[in-house]
PDB file of N, CA and C in Angstrom:
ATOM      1  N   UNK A   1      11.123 -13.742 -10.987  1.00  0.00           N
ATOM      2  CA  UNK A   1      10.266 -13.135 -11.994  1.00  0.00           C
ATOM      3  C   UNK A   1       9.050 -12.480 -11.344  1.00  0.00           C
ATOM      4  N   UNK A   2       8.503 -13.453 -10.087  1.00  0.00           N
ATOM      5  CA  UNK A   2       7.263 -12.488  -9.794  1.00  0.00           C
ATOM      6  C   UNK A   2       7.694 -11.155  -8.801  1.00  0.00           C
ATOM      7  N   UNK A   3       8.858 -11.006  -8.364  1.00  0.00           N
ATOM      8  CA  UNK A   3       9.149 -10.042  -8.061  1.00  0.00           C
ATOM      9  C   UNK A   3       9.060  -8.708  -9.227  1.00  0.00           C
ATOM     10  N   UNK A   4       9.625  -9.013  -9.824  1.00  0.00           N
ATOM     11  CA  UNK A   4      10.155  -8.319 -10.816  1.00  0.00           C
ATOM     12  C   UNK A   4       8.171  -7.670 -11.626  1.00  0.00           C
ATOM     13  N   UNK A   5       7.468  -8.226 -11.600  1.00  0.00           N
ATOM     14  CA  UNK A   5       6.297  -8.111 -12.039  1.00  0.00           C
ATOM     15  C   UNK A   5       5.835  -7.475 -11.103  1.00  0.00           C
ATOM     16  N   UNK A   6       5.921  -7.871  -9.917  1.00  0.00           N
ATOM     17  CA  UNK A   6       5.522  -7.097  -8.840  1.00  0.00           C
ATOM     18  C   UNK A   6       6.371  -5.465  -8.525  1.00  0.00           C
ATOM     19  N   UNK A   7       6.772  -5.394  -9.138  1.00  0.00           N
ATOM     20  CA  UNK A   7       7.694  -3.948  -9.090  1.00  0.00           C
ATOM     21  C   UNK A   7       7.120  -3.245 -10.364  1.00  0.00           C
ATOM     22  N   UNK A   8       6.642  -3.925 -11.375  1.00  0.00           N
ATOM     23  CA  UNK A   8       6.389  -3.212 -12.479  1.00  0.00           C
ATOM     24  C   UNK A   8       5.022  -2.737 -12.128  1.00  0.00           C
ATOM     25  N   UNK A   9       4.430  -3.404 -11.286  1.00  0.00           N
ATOM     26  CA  UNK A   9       3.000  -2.988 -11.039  1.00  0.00           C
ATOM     27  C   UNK A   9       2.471  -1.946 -10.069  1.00  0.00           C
ATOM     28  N   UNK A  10       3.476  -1.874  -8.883  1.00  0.00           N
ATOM     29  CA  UNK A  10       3.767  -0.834  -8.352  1.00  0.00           C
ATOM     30  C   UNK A  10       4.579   0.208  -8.810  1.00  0.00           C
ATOM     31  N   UNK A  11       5.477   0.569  -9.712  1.00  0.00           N
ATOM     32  CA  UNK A  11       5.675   1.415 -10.495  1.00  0.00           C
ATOM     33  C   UNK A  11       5.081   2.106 -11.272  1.00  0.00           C
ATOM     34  N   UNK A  12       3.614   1.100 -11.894  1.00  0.00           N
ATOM     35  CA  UNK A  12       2.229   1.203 -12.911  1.00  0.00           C
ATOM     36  C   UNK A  12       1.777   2.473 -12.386  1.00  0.00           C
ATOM     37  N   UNK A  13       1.372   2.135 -10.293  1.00  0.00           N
ATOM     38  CA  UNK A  13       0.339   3.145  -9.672  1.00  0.00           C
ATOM     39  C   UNK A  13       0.886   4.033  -9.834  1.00  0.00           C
ATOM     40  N   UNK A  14       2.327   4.048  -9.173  1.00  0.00           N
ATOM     41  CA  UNK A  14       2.831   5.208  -8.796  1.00  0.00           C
ATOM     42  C   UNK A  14       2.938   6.132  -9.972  1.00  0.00           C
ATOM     43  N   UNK A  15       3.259   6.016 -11.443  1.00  0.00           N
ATOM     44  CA  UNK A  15       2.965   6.513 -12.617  1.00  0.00           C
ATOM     45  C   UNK A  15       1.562   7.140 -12.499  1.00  0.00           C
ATOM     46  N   UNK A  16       0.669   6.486 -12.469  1.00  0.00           N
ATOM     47  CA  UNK A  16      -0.877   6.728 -12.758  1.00  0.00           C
ATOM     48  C   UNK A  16      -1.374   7.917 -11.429  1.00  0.00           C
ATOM     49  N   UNK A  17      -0.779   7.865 -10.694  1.00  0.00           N
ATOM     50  CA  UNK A  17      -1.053   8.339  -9.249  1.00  0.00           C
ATOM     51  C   UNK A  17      -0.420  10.233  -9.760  1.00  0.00           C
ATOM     52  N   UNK A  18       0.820   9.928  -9.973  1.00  0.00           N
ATOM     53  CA  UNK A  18       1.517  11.132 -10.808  1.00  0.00           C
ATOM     54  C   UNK A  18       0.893  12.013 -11.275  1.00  0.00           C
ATOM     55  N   UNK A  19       0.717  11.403 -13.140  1.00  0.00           N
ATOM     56  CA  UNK A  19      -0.171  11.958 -13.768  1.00  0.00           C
ATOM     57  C   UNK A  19      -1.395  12.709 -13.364  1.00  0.00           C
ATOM     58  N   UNK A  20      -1.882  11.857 -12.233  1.00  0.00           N
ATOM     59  CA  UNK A  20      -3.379  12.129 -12.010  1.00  0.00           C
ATOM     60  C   UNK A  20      -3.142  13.147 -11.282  1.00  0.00           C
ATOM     61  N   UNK A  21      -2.273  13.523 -10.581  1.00  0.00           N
ATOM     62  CA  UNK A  21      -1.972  14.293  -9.788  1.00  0.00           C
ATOM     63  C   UNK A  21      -1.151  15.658 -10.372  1.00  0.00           C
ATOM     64  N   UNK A  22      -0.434  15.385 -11.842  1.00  0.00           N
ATOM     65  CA  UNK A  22      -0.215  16.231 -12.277  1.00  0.00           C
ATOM     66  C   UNK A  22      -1.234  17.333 -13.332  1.00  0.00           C
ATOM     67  N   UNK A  23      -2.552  16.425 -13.689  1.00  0.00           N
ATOM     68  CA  UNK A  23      -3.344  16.901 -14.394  1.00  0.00           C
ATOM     69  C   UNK A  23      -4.310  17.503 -13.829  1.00  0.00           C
ATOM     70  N   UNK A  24      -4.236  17.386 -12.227  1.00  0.00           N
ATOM     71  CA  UNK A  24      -4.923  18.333 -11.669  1.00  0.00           C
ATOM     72  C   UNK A  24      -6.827  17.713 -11.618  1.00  0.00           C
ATOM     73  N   UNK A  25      -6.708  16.187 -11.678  1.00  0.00           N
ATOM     74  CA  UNK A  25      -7.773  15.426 -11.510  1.00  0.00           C
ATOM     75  C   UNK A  25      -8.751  15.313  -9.691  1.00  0.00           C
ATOM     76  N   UNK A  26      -7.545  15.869  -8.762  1.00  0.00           N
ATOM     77  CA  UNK A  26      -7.877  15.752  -7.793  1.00  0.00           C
ATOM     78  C   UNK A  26      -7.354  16.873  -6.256  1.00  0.00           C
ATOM     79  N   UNK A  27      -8.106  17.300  -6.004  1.00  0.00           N
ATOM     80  CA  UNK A  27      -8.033  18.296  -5.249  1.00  0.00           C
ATOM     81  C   UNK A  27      -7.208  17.729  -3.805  1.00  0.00           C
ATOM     82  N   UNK A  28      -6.801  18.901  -2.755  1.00  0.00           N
ATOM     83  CA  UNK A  28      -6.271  18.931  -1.193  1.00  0.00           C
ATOM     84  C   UNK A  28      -7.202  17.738  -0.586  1.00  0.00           C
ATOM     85  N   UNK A  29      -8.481  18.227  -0.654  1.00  0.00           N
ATOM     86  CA  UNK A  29      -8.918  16.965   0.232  1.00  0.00           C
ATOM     87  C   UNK A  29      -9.532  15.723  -0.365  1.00  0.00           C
ATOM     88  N   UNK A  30      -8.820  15.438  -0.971  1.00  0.00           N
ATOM     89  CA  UNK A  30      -8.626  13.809  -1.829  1.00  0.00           C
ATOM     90  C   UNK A  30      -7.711  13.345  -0.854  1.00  0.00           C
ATOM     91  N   UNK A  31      -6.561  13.855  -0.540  1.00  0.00           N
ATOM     92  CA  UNK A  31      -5.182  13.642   0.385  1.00  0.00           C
ATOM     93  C   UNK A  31      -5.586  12.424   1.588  1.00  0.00           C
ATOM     94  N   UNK A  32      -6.712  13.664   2.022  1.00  0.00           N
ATOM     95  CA  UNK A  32      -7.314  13.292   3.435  1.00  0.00           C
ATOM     96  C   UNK A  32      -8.026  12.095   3.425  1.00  0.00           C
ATOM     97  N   UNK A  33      -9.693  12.210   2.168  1.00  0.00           N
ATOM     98  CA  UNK A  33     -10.143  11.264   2.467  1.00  0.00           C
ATOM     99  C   UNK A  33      -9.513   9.616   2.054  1.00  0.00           C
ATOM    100  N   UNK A  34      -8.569   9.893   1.148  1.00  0.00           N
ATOM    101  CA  UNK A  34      -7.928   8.440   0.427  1.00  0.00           C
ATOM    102  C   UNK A  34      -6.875   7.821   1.753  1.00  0.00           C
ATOM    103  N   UNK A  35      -6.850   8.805   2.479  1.00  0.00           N
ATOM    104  CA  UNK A  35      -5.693   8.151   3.559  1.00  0.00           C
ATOM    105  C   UNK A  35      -6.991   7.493   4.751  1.00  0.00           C
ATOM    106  N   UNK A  36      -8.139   8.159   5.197  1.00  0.00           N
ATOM    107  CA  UNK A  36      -8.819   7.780   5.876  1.00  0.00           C
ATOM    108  C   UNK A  36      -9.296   6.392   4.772  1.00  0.00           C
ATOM    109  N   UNK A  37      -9.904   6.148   3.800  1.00  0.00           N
ATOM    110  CA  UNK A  37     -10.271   5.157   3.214  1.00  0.00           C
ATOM    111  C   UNK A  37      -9.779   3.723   3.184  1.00  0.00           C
ATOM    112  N   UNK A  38      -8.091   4.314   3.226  1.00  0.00           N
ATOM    113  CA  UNK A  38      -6.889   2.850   2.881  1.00  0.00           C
ATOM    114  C   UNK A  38      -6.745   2.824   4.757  1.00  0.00           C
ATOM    115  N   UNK A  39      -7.119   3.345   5.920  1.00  0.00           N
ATOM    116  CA  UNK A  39      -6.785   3.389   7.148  1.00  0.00           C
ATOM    117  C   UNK A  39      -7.575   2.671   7.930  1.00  0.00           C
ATOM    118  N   UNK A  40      -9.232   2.852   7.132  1.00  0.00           N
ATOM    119  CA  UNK A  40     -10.164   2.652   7.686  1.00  0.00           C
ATOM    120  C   UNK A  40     -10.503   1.609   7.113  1.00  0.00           C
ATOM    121  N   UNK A  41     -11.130   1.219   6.054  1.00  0.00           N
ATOM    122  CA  UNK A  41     -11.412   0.532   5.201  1.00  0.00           C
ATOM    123  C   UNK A  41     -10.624  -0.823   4.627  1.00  0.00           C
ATOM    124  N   UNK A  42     -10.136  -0.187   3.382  1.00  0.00           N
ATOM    125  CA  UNK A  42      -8.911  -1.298   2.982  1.00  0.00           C
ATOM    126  C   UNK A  42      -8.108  -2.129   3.754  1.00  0.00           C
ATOM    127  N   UNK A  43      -7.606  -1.336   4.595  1.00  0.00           N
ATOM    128  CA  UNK A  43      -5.842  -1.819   5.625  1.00  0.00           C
ATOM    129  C   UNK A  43      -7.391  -3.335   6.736  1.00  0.00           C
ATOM    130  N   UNK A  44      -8.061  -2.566   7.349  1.00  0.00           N
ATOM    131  CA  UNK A  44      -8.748  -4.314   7.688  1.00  0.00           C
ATOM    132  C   UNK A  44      -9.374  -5.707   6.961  1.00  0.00           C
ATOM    133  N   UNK A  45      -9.977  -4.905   5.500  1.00  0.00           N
ATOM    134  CA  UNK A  45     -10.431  -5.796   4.886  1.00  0.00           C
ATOM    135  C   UNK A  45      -8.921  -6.571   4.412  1.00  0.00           C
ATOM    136  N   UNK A  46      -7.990  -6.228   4.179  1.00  0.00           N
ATOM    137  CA  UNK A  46      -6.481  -7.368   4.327  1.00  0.00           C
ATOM    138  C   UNK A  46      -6.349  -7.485   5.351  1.00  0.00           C
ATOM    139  N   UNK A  47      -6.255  -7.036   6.134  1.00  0.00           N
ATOM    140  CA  UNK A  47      -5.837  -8.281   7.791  1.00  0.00           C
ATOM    141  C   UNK A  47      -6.789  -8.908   7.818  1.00  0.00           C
ATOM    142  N   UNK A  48      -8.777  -9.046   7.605  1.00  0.00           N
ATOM    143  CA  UNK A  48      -9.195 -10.362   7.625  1.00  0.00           C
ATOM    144  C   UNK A  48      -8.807 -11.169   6.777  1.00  0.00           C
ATOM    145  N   UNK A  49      -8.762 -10.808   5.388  1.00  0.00           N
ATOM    146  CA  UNK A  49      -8.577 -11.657   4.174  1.00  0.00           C
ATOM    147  C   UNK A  49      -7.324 -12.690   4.265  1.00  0.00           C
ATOM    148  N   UNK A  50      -6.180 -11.857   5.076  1.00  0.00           N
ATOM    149  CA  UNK A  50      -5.189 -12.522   5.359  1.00  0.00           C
ATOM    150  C   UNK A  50      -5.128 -13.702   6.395  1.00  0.00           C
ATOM    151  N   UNK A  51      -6.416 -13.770   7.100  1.00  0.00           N
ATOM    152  CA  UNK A  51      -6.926 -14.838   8.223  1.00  0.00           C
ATOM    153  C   UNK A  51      -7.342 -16.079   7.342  1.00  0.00           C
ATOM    154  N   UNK A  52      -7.622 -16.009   6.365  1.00  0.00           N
ATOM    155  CA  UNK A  52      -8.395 -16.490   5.315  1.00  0.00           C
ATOM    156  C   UNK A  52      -7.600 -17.761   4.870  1.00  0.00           C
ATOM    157  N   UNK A  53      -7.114 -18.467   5.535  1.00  0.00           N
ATOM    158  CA  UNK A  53      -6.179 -19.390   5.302  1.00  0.00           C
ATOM    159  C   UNK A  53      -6.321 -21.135   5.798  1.00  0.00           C
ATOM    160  N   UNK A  54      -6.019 -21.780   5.651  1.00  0.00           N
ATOM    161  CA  UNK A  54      -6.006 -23.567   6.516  1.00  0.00           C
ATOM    162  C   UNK A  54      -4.688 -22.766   7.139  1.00  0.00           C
ATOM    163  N   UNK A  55      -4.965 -23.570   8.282  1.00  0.00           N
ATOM    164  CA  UNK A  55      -3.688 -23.527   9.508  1.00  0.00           C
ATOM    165  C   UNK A  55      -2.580 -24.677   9.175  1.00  0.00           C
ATOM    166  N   UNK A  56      -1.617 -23.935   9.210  1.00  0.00           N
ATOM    167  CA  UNK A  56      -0.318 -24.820   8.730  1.00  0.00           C
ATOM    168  C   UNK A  56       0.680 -24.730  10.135  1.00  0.00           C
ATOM    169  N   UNK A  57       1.238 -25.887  10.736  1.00  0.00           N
ATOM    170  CA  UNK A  57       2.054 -25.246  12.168  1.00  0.00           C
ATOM    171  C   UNK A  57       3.419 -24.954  11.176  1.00  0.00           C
ATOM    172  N   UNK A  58       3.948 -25.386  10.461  1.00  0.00           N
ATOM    173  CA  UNK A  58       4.737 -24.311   9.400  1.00  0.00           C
ATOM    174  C   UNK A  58       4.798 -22.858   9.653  1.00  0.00           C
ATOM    175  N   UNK A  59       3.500 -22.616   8.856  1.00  0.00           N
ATOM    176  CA  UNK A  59       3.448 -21.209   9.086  1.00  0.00           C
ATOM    177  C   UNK A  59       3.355 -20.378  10.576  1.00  0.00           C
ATOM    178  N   UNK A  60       3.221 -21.486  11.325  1.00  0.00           N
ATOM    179  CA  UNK A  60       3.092 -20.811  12.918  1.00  0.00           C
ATOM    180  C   UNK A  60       4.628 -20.445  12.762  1.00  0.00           C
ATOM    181  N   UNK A  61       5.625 -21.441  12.651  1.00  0.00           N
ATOM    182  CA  UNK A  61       7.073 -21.563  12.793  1.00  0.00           C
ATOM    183  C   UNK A  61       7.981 -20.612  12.186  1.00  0.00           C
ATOM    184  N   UNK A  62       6.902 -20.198  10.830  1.00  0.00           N
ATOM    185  CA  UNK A  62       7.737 -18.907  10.003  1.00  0.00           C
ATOM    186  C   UNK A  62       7.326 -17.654  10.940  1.00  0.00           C
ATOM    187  N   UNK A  63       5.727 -17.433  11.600  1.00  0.00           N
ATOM    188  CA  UNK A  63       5.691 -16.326  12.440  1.00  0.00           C
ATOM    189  C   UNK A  63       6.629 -16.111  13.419  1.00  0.00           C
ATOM    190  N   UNK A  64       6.432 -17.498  14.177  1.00  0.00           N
ATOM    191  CA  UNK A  64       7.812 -17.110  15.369  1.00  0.00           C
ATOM    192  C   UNK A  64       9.159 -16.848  15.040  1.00  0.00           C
ATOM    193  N   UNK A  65       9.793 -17.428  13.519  1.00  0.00           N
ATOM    194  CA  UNK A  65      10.732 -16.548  13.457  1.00  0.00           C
ATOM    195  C   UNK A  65      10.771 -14.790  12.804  1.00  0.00           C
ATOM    196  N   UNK A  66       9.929 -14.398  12.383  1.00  0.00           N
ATOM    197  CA  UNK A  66       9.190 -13.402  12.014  1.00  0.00           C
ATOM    198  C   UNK A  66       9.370 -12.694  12.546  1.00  0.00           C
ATOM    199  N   UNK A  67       8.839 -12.769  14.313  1.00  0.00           N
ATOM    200  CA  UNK A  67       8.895 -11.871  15.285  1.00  0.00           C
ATOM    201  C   UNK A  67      10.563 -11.703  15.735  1.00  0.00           C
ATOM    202  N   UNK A  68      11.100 -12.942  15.704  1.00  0.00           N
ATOM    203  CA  UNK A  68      12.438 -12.859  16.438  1.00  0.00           C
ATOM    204  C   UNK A  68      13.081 -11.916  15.759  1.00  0.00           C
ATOM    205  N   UNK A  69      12.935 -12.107  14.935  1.00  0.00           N
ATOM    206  CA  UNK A  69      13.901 -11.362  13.479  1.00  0.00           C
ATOM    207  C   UNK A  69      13.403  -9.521  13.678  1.00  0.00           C
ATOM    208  N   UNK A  70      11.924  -9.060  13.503  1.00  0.00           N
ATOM    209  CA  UNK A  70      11.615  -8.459  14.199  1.00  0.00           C
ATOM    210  C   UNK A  70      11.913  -7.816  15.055  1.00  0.00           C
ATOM    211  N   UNK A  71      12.200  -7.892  15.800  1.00  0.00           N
ATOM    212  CA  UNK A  71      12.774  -7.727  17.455  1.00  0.00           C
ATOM    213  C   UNK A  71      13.945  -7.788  17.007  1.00  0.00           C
ATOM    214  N   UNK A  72      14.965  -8.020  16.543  1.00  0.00           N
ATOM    215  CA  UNK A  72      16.262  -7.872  16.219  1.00  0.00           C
ATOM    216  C   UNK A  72      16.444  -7.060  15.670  1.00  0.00           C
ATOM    217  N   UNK A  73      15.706  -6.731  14.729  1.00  0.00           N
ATOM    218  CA  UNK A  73      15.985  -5.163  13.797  1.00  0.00           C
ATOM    219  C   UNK A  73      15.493  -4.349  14.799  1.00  0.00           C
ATOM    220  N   UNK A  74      14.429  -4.123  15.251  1.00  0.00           N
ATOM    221  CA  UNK A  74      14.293  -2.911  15.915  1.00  0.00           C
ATOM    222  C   UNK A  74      15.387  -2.518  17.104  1.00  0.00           C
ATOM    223  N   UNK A  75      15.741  -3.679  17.355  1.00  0.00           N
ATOM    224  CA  UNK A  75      16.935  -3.117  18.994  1.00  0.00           C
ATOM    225  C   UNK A  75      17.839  -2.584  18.055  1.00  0.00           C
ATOM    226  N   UNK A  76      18.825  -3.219  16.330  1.00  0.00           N
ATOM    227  CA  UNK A  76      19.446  -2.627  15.836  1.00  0.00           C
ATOM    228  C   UNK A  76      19.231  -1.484  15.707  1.00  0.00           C
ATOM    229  N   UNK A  77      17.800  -1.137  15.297  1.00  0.00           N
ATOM    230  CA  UNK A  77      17.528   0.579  14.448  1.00  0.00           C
ATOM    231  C   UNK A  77      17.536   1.235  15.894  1.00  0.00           C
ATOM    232  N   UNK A  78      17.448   0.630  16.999  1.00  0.00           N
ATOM    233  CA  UNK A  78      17.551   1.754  18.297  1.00  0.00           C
ATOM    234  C   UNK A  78      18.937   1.968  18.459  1.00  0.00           C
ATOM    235  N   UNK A  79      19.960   1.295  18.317  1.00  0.00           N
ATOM    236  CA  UNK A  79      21.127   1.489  18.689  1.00  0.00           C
ATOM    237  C   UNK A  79      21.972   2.051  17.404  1.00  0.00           C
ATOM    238  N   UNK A  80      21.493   2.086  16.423  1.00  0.00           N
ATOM    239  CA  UNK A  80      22.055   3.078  14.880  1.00  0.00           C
ATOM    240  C   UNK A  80      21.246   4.428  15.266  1.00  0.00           C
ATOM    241  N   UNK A  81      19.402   4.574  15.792  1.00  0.00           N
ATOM    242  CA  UNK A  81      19.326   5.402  16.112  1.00  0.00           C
ATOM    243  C   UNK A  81      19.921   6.566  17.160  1.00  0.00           C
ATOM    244  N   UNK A  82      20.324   5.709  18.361  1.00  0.00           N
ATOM    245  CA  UNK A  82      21.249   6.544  19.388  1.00  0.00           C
ATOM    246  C   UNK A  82      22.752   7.031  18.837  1.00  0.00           C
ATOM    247  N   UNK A  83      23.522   6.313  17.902  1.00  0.00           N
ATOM    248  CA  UNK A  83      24.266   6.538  17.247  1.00  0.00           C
ATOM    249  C   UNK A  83      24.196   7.976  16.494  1.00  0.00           C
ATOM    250  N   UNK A  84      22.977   8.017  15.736  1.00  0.00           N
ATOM    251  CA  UNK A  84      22.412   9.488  14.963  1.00  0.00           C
ATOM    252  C   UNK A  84      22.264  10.463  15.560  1.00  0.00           C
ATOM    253  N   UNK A  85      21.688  10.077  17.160  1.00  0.00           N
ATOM    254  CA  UNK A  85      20.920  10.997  18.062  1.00  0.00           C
ATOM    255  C   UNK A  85      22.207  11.765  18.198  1.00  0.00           C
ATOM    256  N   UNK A  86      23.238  11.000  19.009  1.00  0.00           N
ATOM    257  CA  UNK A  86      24.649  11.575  19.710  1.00  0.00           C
ATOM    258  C   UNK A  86      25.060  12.331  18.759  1.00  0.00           C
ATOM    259  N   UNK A  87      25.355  11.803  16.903  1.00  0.00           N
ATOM    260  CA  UNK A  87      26.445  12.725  16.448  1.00  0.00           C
ATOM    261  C   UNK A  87      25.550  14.039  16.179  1.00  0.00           C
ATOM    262  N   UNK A  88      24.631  14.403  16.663  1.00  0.00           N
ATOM    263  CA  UNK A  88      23.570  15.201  16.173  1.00  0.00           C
ATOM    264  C   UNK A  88      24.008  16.193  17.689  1.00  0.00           C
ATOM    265  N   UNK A  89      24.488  15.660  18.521  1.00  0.00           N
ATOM    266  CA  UNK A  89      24.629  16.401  19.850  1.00  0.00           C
ATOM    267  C   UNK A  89      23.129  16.581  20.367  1.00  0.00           C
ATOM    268  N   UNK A  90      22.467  15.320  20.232  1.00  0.00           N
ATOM    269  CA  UNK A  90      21.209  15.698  21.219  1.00  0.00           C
ATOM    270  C   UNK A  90      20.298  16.907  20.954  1.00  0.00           C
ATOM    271  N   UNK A  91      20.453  16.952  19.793  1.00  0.00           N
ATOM    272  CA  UNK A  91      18.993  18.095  19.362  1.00  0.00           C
ATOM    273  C   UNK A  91      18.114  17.638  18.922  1.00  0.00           C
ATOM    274  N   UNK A  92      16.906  18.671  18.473  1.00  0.00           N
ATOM    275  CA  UNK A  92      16.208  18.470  17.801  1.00  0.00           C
ATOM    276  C   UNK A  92      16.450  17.341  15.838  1.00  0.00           C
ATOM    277  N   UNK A  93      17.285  17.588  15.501  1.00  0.00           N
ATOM    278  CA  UNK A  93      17.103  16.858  14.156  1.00  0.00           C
ATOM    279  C   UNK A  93      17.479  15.548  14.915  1.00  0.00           C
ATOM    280  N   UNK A  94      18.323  15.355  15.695  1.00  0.00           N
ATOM    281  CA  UNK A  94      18.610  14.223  15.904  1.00  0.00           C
ATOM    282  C   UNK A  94      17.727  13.256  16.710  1.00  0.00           C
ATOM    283  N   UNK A  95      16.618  13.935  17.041  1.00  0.00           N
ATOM    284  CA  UNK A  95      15.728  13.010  17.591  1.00  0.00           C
ATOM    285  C   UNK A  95      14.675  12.556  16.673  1.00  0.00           C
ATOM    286  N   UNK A  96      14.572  13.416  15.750  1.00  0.00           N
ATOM    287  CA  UNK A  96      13.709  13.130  14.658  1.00  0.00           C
ATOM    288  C   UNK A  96      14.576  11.773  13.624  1.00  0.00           C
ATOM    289  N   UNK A  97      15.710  11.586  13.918  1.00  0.00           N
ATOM    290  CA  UNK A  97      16.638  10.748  12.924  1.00  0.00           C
ATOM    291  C   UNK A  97      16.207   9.824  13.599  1.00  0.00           C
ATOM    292  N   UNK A  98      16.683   9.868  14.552  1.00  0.00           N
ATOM    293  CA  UNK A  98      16.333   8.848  15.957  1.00  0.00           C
ATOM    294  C   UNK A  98      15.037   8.196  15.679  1.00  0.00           C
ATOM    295  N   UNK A  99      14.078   8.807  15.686  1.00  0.00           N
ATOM    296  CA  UNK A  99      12.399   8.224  15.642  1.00  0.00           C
ATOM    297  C   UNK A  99      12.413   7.772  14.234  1.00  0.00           C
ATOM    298  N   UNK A 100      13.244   8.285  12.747  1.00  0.00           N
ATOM    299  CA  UNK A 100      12.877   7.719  11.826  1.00  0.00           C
ATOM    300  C   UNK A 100      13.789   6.246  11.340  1.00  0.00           C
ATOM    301  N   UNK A 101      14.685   6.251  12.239  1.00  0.00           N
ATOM    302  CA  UNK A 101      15.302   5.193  12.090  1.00  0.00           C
ATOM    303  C   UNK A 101      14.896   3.734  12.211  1.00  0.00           C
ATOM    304  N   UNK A 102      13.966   4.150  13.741  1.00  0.00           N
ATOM    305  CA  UNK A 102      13.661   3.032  14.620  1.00  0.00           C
ATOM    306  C   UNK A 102      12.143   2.880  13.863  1.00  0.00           C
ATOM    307  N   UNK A 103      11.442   3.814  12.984  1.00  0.00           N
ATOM    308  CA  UNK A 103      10.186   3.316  12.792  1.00  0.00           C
ATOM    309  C   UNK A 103       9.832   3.777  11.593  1.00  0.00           C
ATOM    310  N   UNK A 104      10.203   2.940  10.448  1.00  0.00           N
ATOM    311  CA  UNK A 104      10.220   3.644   9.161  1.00  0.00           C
ATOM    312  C   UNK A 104       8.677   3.465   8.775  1.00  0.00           C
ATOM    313  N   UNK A 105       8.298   3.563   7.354  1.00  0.00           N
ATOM    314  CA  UNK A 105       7.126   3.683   7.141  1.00  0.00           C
ATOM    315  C   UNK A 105       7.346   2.832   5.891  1.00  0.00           C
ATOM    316  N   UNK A 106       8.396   2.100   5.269  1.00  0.00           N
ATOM    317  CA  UNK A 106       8.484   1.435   4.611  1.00  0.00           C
ATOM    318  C   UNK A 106       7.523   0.049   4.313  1.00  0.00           C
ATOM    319  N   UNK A 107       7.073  -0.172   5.376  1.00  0.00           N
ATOM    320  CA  UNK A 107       6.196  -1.502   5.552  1.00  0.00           C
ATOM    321  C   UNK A 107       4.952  -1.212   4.475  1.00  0.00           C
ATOM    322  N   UNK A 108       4.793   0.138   4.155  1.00  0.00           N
ATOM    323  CA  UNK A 108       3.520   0.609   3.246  1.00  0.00           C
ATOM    324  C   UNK A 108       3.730  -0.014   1.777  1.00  0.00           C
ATOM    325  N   UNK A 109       5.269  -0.019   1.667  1.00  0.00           N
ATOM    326  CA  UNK A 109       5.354  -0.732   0.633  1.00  0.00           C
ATOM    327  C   UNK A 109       4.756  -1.988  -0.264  1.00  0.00           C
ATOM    328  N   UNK A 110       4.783  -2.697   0.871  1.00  0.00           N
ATOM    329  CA  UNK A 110       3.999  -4.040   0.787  1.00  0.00           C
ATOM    330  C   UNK A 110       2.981  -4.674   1.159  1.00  0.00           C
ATOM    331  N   UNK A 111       2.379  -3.286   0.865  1.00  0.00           N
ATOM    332  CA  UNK A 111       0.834  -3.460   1.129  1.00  0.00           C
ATOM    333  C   UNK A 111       0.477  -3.918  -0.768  1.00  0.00           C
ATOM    334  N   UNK A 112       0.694  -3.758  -1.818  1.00  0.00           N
ATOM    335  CA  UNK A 112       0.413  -4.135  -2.802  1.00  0.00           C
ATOM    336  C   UNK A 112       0.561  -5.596  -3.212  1.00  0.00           C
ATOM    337  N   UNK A 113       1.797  -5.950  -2.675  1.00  0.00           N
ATOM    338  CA  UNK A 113       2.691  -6.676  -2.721  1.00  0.00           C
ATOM    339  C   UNK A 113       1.567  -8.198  -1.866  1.00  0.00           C
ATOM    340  N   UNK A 114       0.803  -7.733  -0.569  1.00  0.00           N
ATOM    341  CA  UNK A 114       0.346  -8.506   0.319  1.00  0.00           C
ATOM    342  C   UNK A 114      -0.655  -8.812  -0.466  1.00  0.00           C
ATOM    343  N   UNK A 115      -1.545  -7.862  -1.138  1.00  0.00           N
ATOM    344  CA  UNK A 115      -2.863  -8.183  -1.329  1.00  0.00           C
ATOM    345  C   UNK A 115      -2.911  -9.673  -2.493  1.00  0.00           C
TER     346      UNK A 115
END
């Protein structure tokens, strides 16, 4: 269920974000400064907040598998990426497949999700 709430709420922004964007509330360099704001600003005030915790060796135990797991996907997305690269015959798109394979940008997702 709190998934499910949690999808409705990120669906909320992305609606509101739309609109706002379709009504012409906000100009080209809104783009810029809202990305410097959530880069600069926001994105550290959650990595301290996220320090913000009692130490559990638990949670040490979920990091270390975290990373392993980690590290397992990425050697996968390198070797699906070389896969892309080749049937691409080594060009240009295929290096760009290549780089988006191995390093998506998906993690932005759950930045709502974290806070």
């Amino acid at each position: 269920m709190l998934a499910f709430q949690l999808s409705i709420q990120l669906i909320l922004l992305i609606a509101v974000g739309i609109l706002v964007w379709r009504l012409g509330l906000l100009d080209e360099s809104f783009d810029t400064s809202l990305a410097a704001l959530v880069l600069n600003v926001c994105l550290p005030c959650m990595i301290v907040k996220s320090f913000c915790i009692d130490f559990d060796s638990q949670q040490l135990k979920n990091c270390a598998v975290l990373v392993v797991l980690s590290v397992g996907l990425m050697v996968l997305r390198y070797f699906v990426g070389q896969l892309v690269f080749r049937a691409h015959h080594g060009d240009f798109t295929g290096r760009i497949l290549r780089f988006g394979a191995m390093f998506t940008n998906f993690s932005f997702v759950g930045f709502p999700v974290a806070q």
